[in-house]
N, C-alpha and C. Protein backbone atom coordinates (compact mmCIF):
# COMPACT_ATOMS: atom_id res chain seq x y z
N UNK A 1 160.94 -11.89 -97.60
CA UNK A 1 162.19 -11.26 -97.24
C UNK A 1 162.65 -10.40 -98.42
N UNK A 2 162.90 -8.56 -97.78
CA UNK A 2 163.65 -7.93 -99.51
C UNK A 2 164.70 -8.96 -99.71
N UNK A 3 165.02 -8.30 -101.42
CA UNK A 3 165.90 -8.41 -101.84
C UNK A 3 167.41 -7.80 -101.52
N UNK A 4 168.64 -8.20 -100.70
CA UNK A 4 169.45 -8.15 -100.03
C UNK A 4 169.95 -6.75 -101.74
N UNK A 5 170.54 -5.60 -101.13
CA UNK A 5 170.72 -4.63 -102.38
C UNK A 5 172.20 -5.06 -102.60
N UNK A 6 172.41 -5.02 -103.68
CA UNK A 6 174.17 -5.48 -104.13
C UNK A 6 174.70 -4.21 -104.52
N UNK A 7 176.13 -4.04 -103.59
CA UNK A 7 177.22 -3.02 -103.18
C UNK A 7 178.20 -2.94 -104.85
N UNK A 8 177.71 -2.08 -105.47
CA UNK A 8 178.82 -1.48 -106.67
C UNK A 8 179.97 -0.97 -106.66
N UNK A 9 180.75 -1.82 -106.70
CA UNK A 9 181.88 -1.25 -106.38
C UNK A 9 183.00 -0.17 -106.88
N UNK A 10 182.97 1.51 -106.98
CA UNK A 10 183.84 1.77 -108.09
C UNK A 10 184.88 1.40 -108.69
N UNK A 11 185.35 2.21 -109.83
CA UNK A 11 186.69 1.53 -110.03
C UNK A 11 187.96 1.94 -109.63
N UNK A 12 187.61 3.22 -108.53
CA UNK A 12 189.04 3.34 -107.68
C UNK A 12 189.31 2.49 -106.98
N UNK A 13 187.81 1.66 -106.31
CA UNK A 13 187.99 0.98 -105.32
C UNK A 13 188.82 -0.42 -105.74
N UNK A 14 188.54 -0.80 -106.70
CA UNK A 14 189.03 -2.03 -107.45
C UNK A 14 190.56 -1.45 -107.66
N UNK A 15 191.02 -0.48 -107.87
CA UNK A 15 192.27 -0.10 -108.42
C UNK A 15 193.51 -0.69 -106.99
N UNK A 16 192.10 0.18 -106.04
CA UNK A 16 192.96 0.00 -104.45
C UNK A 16 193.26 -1.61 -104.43
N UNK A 17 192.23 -2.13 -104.23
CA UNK A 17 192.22 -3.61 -103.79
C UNK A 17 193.50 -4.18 -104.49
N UNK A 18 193.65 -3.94 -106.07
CA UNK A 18 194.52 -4.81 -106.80
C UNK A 18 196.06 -4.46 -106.56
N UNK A 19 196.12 -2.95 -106.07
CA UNK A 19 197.07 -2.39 -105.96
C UNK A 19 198.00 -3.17 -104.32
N UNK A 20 197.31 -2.98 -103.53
CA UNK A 20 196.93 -3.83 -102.33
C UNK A 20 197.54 -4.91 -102.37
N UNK A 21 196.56 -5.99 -102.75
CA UNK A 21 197.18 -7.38 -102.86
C UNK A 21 198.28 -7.38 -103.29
N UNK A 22 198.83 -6.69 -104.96
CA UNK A 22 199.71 -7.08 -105.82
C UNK A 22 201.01 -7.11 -104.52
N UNK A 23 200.82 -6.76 -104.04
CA UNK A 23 202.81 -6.46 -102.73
C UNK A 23 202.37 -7.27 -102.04
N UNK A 24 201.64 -7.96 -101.94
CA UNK A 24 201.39 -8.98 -100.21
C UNK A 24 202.35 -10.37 -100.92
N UNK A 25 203.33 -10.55 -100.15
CA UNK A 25 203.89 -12.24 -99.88
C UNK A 25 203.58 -12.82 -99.04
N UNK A 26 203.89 -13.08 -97.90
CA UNK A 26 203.18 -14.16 -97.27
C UNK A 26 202.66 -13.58 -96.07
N UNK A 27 202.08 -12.32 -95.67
CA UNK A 27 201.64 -11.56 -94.77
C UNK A 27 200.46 -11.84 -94.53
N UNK A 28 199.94 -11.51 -93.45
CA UNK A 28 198.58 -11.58 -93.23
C UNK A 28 198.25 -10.15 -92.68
N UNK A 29 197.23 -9.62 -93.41
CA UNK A 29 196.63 -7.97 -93.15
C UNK A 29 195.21 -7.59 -92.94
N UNK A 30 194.99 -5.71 -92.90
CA UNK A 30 193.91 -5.34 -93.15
C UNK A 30 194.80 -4.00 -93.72
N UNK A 31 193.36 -3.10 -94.70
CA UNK A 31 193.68 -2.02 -95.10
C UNK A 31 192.31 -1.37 -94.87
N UNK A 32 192.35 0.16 -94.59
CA UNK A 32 191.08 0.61 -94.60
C UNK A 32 191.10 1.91 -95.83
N UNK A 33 189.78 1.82 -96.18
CA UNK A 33 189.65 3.13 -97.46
C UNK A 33 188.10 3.52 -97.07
N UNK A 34 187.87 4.68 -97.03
CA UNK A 34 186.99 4.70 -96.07
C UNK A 34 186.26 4.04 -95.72
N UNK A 35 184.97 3.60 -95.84
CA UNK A 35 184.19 2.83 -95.40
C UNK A 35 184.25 1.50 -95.98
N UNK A 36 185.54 1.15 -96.95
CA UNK A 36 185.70 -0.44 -96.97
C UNK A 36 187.24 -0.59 -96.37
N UNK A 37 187.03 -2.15 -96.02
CA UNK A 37 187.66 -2.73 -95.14
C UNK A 37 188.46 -3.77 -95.97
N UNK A 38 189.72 -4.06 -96.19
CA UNK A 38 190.55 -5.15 -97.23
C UNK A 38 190.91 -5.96 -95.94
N UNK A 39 191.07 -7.26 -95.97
CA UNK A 39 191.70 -8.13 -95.68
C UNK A 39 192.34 -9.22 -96.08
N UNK A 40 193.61 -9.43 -96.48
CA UNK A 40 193.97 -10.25 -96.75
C UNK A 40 195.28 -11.63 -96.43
N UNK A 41 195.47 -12.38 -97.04
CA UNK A 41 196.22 -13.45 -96.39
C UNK A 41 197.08 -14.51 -97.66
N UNK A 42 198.34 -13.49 -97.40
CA UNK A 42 199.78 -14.17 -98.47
C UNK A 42 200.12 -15.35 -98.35
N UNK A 43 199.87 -16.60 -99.08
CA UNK A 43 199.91 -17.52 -98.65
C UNK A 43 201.56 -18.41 -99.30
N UNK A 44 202.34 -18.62 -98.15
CA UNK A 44 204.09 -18.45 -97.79
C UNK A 44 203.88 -20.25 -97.87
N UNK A 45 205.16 -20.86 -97.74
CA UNK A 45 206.01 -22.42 -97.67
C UNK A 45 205.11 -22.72 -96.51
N UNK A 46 205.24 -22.03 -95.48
CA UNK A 46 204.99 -22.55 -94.15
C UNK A 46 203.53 -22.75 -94.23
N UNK A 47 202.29 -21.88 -95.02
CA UNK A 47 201.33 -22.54 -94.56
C UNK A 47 200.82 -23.73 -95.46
N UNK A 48 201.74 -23.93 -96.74
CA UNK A 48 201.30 -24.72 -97.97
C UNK A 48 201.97 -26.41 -97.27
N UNK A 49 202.67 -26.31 -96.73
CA UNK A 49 203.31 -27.69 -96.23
C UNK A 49 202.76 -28.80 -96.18
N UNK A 50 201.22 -28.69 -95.58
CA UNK A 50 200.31 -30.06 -95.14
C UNK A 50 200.29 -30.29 -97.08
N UNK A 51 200.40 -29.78 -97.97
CA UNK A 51 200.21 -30.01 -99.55
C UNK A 51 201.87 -31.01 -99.96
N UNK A 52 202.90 -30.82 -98.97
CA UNK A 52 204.23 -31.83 -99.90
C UNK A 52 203.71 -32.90 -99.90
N UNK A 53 204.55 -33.29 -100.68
CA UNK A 53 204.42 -35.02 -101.35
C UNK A 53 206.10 -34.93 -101.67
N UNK A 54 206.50 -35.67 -101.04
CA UNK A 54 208.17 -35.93 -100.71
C UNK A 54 208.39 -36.96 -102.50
N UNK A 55 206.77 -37.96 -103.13
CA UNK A 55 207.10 -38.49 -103.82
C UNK A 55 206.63 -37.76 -105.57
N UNK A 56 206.64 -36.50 -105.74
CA UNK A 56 206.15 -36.11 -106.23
C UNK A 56 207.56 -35.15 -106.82
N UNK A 57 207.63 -34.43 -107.95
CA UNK A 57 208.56 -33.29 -108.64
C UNK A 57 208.64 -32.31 -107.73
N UNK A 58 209.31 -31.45 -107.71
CA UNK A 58 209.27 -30.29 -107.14
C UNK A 58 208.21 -29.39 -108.25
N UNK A 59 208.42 -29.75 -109.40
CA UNK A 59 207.07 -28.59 -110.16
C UNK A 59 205.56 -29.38 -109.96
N UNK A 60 205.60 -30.72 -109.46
CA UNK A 60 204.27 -30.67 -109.29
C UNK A 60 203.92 -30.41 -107.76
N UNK A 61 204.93 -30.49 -107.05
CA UNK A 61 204.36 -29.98 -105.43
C UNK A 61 204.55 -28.54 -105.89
N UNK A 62 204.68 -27.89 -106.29
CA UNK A 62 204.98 -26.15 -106.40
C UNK A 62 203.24 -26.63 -107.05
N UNK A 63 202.41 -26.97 -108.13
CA UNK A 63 200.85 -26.73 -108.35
C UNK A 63 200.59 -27.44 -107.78
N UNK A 64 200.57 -28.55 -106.41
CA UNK A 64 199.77 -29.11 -105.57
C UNK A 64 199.76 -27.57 -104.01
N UNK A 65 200.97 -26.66 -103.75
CA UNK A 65 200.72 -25.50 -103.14
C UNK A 65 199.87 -24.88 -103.92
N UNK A 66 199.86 -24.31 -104.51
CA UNK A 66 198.71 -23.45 -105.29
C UNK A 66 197.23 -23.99 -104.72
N UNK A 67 196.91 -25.14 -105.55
CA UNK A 67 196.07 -25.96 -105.59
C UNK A 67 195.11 -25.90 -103.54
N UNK A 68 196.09 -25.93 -103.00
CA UNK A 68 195.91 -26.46 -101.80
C UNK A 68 195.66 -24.57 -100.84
N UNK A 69 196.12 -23.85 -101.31
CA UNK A 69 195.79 -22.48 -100.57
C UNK A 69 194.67 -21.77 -101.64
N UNK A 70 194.34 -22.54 -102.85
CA UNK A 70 192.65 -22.10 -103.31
C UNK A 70 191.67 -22.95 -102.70
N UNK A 71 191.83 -24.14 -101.93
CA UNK A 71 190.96 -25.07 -101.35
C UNK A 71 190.86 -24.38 -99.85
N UNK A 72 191.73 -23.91 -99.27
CA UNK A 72 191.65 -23.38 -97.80
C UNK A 72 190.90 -22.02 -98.15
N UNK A 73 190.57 -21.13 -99.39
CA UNK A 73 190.24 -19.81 -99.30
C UNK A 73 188.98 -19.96 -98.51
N UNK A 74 188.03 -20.50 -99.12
CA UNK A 74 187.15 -20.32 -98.15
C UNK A 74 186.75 -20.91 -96.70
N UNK A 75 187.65 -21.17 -96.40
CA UNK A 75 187.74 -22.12 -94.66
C UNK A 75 188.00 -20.23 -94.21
N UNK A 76 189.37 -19.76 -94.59
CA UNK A 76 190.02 -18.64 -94.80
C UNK A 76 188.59 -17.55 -94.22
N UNK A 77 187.66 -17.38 -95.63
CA UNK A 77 186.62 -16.82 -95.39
C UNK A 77 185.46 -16.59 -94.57
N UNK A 78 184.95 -17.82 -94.14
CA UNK A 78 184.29 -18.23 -93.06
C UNK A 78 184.93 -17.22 -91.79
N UNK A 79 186.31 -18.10 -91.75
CA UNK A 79 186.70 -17.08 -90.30
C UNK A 79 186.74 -15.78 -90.30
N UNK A 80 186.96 -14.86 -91.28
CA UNK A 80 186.87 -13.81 -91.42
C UNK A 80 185.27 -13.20 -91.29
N UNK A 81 184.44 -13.90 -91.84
CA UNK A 81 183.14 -13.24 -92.19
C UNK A 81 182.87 -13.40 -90.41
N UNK A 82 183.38 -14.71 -89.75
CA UNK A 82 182.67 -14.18 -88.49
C UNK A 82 183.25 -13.22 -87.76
N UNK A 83 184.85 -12.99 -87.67
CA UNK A 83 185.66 -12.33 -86.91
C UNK A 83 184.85 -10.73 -87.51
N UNK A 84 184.48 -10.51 -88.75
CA UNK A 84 184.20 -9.34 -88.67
C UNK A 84 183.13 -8.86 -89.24
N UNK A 85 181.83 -10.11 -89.07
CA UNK A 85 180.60 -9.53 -89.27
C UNK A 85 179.60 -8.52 -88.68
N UNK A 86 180.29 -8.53 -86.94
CA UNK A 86 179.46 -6.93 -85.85
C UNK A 86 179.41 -5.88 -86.91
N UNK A 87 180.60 -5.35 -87.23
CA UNK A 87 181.45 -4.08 -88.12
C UNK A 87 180.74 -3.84 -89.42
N UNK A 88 181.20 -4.88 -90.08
CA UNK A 88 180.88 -4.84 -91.68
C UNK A 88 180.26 -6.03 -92.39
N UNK A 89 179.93 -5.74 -93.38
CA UNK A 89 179.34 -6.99 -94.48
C UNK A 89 179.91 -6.72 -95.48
N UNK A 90 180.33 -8.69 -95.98
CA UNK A 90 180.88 -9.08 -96.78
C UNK A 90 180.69 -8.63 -98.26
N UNK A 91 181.49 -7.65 -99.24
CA UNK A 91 180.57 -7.41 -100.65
C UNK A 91 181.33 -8.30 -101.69
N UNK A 92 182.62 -8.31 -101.35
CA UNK A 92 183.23 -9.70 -102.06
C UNK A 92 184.31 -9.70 -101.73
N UNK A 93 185.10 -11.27 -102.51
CA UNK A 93 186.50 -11.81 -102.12
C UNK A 93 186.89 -12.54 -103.04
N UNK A 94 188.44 -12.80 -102.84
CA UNK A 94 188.84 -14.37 -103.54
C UNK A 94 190.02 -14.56 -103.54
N UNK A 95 190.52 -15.24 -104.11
CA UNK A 95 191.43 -15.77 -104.22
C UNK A 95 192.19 -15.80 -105.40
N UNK A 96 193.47 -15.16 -105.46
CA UNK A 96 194.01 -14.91 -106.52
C UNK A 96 195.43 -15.96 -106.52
N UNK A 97 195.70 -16.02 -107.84
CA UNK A 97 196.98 -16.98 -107.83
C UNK A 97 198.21 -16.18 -108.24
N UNK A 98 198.92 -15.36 -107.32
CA UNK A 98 199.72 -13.97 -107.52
C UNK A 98 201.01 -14.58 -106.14
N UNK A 99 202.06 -14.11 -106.37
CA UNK A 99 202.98 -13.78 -105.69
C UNK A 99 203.63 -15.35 -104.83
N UNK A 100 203.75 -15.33 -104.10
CA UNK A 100 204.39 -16.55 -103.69
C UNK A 100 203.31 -18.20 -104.03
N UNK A 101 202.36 -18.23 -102.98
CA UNK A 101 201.61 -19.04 -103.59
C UNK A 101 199.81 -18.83 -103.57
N UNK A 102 199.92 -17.02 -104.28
CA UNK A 102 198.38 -16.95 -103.95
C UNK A 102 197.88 -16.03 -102.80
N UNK A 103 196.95 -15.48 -102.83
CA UNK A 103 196.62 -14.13 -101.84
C UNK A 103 194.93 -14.84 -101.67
N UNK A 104 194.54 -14.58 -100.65
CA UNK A 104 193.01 -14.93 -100.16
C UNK A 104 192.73 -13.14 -100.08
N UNK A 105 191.67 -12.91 -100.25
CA UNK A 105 191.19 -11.80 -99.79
C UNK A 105 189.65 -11.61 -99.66
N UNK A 106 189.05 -10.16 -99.11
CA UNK A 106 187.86 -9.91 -98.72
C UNK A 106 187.88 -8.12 -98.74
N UNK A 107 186.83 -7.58 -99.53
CA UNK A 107 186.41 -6.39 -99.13
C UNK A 107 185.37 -6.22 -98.49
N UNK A 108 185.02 -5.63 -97.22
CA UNK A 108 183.96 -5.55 -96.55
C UNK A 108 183.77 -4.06 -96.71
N UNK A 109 182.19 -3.98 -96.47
CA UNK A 109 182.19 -2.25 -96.26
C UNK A 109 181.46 -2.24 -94.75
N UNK A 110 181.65 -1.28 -94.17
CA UNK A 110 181.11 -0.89 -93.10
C UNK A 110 179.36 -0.58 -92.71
N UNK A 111 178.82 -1.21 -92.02
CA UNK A 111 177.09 -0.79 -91.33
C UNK A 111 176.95 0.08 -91.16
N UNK A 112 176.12 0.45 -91.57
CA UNK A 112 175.55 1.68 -91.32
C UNK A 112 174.36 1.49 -90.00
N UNK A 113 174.50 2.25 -89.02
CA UNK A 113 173.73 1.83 -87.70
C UNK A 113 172.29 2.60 -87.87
């Protein structure tokens, strides 16, 4: 089997992506730049909840949220890679610890048929 070729990403493209995420709170999106595809997912109170601990600080349930929407990124990912593997392939993602509690994301670029 070749060797699968790895997608270089410039550094406008990286500028976009960071630029991108940095404003997402607890939204869930897509962005397009030409032939790549952003998706991402602001992770808000409401989806960190299954993470309280009623017996715990409020500063340690504030890093048990964190903690708990970097453990879902890739559940996160999975669904994405299938919802939009016809279209595009995956060149990378992740998970950043930014803005409310953390951004999941994915750049895909588009097939070429």
């Amino acid at each position: 089997m070749p060797a699968q070729k790895e997608t270089v990403i410039r550094p406008e493209v990286w500028d976009w992506i960071w630029e991108e995420i940095s404003e997402v709170s607890d939204e869930i999106g897509t962005e397009v730049n030409g032939d790549y595809f952003l998706v991402y997912e602001g992770w808000g109170g409401f989806c960190v909840e299954p993470a309280y601990d009623g017996n715990k600080t409020d500063e340690d349930n504030e890093e048990a949220y964190f903690a708990y929407a970097e453990d879902q990124a890739e559940t996160v990912l999975r669904e994405w890679k299938g919802v939009y593997r016809k279209r595009y392939s995956l060149v990378t993602w992740g998970h950043e610890r930014m803005n409310i509690y953390g951004v999941t994301w994915a750049l895909f670029k588009k097939k070429r048929a």
